[in-house]
N, C-alpha and C. Protein backbone atom coordinates (compact mmCIF):
# COMPACT_ATOMS: atom_id res chain seq x y z
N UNK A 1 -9.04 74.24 75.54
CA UNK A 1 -9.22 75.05 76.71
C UNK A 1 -10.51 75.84 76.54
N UNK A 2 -10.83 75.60 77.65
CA UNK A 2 -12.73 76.78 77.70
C UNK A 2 -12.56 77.53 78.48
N UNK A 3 -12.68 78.93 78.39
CA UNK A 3 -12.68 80.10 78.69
C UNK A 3 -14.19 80.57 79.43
N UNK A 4 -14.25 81.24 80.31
CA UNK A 4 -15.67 81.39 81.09
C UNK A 4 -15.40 82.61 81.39
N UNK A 5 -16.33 83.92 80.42
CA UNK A 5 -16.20 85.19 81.17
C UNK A 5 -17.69 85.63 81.81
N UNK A 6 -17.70 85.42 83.55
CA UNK A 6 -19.42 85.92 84.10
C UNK A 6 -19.51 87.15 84.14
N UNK A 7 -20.63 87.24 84.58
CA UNK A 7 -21.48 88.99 84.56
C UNK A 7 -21.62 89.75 83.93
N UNK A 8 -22.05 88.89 82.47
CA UNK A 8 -21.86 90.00 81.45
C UNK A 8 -23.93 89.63 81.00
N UNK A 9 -24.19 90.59 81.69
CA UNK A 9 -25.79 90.27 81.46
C UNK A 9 -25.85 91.33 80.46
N UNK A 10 -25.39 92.33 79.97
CA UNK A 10 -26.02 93.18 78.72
C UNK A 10 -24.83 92.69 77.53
N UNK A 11 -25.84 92.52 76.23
CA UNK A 11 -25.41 91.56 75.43
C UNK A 11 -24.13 92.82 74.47
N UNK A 12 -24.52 93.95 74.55
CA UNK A 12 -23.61 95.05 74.08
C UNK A 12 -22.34 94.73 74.89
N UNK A 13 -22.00 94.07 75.93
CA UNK A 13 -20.87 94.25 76.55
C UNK A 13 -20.38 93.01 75.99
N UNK A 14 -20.38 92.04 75.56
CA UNK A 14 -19.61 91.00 74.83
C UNK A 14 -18.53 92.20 73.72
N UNK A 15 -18.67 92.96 72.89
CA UNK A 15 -18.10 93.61 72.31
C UNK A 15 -16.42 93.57 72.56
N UNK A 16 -16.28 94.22 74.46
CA UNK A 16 -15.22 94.44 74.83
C UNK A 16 -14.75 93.52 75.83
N UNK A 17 -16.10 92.74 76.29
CA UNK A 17 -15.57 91.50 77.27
C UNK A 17 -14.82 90.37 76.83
N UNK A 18 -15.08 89.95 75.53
CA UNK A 18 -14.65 88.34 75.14
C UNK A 18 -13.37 89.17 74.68
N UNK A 19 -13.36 90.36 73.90
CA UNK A 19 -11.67 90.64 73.40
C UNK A 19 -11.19 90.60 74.88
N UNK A 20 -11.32 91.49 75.60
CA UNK A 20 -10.27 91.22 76.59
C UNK A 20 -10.12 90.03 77.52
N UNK A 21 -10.80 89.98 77.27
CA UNK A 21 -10.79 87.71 77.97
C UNK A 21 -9.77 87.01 76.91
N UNK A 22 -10.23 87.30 75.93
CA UNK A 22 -9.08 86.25 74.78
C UNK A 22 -7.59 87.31 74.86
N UNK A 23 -7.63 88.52 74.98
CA UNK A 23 -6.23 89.28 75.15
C UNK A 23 -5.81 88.66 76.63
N UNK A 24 -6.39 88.47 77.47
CA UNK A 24 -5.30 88.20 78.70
C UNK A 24 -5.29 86.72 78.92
N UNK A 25 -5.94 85.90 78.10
CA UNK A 25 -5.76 84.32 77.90
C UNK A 25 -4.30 83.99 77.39
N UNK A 26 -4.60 84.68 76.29
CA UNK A 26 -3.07 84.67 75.06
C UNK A 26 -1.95 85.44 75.45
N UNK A 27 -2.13 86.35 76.50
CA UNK A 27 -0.96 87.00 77.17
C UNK A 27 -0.54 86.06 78.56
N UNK A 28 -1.56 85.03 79.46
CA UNK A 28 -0.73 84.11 79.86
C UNK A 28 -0.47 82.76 79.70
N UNK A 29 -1.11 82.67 78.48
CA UNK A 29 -0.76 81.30 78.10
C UNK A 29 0.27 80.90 77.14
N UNK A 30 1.09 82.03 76.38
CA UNK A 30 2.15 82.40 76.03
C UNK A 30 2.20 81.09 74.67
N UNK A 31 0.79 80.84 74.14
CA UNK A 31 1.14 79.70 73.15
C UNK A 31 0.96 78.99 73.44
N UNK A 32 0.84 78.44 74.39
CA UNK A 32 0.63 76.96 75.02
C UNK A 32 -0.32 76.19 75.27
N UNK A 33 -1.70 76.66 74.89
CA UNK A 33 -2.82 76.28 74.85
C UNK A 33 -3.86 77.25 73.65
N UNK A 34 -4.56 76.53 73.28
CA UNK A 34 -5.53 76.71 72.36
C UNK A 34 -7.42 76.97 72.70
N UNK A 35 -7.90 77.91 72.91
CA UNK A 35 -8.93 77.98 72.82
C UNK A 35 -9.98 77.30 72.34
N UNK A 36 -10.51 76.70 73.28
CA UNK A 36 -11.90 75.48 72.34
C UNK A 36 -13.29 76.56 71.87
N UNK A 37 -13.46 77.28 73.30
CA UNK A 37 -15.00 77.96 73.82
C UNK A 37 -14.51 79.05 74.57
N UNK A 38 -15.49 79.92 74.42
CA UNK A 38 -15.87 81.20 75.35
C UNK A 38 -17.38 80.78 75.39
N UNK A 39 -17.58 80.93 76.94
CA UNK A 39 -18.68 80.63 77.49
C UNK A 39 -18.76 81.79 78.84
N UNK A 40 -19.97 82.29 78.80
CA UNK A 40 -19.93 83.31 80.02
C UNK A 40 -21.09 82.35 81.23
N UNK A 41 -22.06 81.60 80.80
CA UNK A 41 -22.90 80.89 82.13
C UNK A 41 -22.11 80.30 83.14
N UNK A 42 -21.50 79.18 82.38
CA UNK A 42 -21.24 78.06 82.88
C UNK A 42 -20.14 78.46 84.45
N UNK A 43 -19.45 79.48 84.34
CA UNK A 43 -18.80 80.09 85.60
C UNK A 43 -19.71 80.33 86.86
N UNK A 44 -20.79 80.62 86.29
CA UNK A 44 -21.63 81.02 87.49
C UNK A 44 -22.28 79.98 87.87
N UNK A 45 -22.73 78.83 86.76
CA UNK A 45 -23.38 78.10 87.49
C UNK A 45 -22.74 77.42 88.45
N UNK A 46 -21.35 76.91 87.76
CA UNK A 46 -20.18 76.35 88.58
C UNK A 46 -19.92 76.75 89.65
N UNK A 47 -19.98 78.02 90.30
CA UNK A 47 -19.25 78.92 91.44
C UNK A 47 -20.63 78.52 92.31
N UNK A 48 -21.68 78.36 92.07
CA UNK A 48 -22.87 78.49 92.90
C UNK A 48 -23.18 76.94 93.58
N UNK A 49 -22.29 75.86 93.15
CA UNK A 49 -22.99 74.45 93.58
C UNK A 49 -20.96 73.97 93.80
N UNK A 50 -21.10 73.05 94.61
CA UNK A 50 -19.88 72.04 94.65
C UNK A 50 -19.80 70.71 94.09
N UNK A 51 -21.22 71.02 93.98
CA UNK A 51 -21.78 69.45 92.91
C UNK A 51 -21.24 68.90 91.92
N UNK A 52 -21.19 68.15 91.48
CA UNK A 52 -20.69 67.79 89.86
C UNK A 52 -20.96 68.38 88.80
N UNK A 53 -20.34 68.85 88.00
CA UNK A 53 -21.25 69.48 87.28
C UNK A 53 -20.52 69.36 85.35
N UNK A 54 -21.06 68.82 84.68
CA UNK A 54 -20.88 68.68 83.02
C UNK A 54 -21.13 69.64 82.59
N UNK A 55 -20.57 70.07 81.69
CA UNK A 55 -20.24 71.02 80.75
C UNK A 55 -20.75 70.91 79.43
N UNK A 56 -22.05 71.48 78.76
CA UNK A 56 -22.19 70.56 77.58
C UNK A 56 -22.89 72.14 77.21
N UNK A 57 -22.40 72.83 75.59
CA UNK A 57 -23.23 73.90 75.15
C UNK A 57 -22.34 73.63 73.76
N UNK A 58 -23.54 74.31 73.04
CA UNK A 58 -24.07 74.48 71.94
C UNK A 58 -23.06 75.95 71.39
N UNK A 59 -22.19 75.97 70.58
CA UNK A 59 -21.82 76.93 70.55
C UNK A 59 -22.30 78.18 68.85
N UNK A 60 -22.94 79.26 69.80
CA UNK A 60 -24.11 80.27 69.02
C UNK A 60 -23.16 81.34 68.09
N UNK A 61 -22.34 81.60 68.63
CA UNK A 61 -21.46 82.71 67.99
C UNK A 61 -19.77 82.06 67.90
N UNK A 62 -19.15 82.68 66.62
CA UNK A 62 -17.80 82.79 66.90
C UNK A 62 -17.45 83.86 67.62
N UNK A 63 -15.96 83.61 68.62
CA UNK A 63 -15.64 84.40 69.15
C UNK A 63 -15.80 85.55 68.91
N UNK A 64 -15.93 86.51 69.67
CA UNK A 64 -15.81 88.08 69.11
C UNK A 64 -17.01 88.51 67.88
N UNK A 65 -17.61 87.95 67.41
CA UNK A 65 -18.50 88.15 66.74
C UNK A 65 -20.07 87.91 67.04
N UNK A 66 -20.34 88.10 68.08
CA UNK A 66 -21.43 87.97 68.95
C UNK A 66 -22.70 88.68 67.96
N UNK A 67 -22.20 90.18 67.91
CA UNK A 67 -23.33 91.11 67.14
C UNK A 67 -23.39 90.58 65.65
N UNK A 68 -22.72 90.43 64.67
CA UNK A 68 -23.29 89.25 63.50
C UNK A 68 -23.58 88.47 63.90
N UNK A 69 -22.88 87.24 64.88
CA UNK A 69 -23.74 86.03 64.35
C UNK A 69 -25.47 86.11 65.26
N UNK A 70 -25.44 86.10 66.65
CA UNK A 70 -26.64 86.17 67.16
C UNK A 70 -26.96 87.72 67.23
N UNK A 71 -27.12 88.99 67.53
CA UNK A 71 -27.25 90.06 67.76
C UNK A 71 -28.50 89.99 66.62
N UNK A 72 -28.90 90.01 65.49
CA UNK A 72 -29.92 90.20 64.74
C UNK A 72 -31.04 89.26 64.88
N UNK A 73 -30.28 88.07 64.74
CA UNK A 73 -31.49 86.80 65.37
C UNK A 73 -31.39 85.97 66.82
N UNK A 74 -31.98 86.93 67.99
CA UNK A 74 -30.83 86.12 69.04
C UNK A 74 -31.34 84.56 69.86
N UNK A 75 -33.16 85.35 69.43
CA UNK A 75 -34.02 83.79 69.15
C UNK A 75 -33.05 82.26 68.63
N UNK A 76 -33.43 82.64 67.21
CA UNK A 76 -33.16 81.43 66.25
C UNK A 76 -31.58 81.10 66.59
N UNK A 77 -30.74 81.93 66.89
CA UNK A 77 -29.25 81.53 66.96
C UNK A 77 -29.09 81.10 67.85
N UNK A 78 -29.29 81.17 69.39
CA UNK A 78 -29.85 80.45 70.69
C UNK A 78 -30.51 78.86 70.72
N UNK A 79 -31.54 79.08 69.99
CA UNK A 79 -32.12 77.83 69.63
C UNK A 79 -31.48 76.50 69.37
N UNK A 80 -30.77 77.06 68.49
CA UNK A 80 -30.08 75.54 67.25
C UNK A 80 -29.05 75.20 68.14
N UNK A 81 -28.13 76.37 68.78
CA UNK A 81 -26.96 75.62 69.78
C UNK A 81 -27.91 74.96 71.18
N UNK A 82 -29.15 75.29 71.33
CA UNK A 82 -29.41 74.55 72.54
C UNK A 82 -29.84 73.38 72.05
N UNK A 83 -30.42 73.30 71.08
CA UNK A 83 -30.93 72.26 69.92
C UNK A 83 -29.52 70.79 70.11
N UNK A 84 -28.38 71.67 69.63
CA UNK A 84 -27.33 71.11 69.49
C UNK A 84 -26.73 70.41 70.22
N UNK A 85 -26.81 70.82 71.62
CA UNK A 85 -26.56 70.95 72.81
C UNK A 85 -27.31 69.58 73.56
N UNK A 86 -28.33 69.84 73.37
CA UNK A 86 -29.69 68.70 73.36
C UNK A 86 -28.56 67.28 72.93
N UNK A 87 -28.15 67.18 71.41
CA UNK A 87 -28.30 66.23 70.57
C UNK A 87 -27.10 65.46 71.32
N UNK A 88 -26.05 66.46 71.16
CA UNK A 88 -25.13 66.28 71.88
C UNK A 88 -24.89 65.39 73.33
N UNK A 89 -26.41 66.18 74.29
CA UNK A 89 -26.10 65.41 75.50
C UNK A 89 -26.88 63.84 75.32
N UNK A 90 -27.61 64.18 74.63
CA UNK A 90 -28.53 62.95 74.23
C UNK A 90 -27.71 61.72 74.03
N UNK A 91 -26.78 61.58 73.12
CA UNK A 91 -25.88 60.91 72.61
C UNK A 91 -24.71 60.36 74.17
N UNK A 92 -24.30 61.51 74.88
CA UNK A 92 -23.02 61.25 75.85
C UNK A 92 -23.85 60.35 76.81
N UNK A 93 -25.28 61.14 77.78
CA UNK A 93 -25.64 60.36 78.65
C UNK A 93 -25.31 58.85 78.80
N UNK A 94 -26.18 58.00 77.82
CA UNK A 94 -26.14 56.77 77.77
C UNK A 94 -24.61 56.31 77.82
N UNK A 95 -23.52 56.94 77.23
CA UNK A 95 -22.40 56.50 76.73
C UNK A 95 -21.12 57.11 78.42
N UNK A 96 -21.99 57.45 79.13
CA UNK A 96 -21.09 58.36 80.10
C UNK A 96 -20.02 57.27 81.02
N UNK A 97 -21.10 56.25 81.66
CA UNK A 97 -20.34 55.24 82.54
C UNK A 97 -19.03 55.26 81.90
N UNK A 98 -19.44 54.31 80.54
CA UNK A 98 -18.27 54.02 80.01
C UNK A 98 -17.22 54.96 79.49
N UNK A 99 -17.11 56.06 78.94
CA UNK A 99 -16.39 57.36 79.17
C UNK A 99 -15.48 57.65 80.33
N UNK A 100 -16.44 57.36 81.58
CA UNK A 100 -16.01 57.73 83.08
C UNK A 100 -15.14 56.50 83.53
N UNK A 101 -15.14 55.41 82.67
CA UNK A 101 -14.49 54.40 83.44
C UNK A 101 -15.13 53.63 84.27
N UNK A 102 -16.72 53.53 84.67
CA UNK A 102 -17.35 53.73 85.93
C UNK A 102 -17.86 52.37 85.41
């Protein structure tokens, strides 16, 4: 399960946003699902088009730990998951038809 919390443009507010996103995930999902990702873009880009739209990121931080893992380097920690992200889509494109059934 991927989790999408938007409007969190100041990076100090991840602190109290992703806990309470993962507190009211786990309060209605009562166990029953497992957390893959917390992602805050991908909601907005989604809400803004009806288009199709793939899902493919690089993941920069563990949950809740935003200020260790990227907060000191937010450059270089950004990078490698878009890097990743890259390698990742690089690989699905070609392989998508067949994925899709198509």
């Amino acid at each position: 399960m991927a989790l999408g919390n938007v409007n969190i443009s100041n990076y100090d507010d991840y602190a109290w946003a992703d806990i309470e996103l993962v507190a009211e995930f786990e309060r209605v999902a009562q166990g029953k699902a497992r957390i893959g990702s917390l992602e805050t873009t991908h909601g907005v880009i989604r809400e803004s088009s009806n288009a199709p739209f793939l899902y493919v990121s690089g993941i920069a931080n563990q949950v809740g730990d935003f200020d260790c893992d990227v907060g000191p380097r937010v450059y270089s920690q950004n990078f490698v998951a878009a890097h990743n992200a890259g390698v990742a889509t690089a690989w699905l494109l070609p392989r998508l038809p067949e994925i899709l059934g198509a």
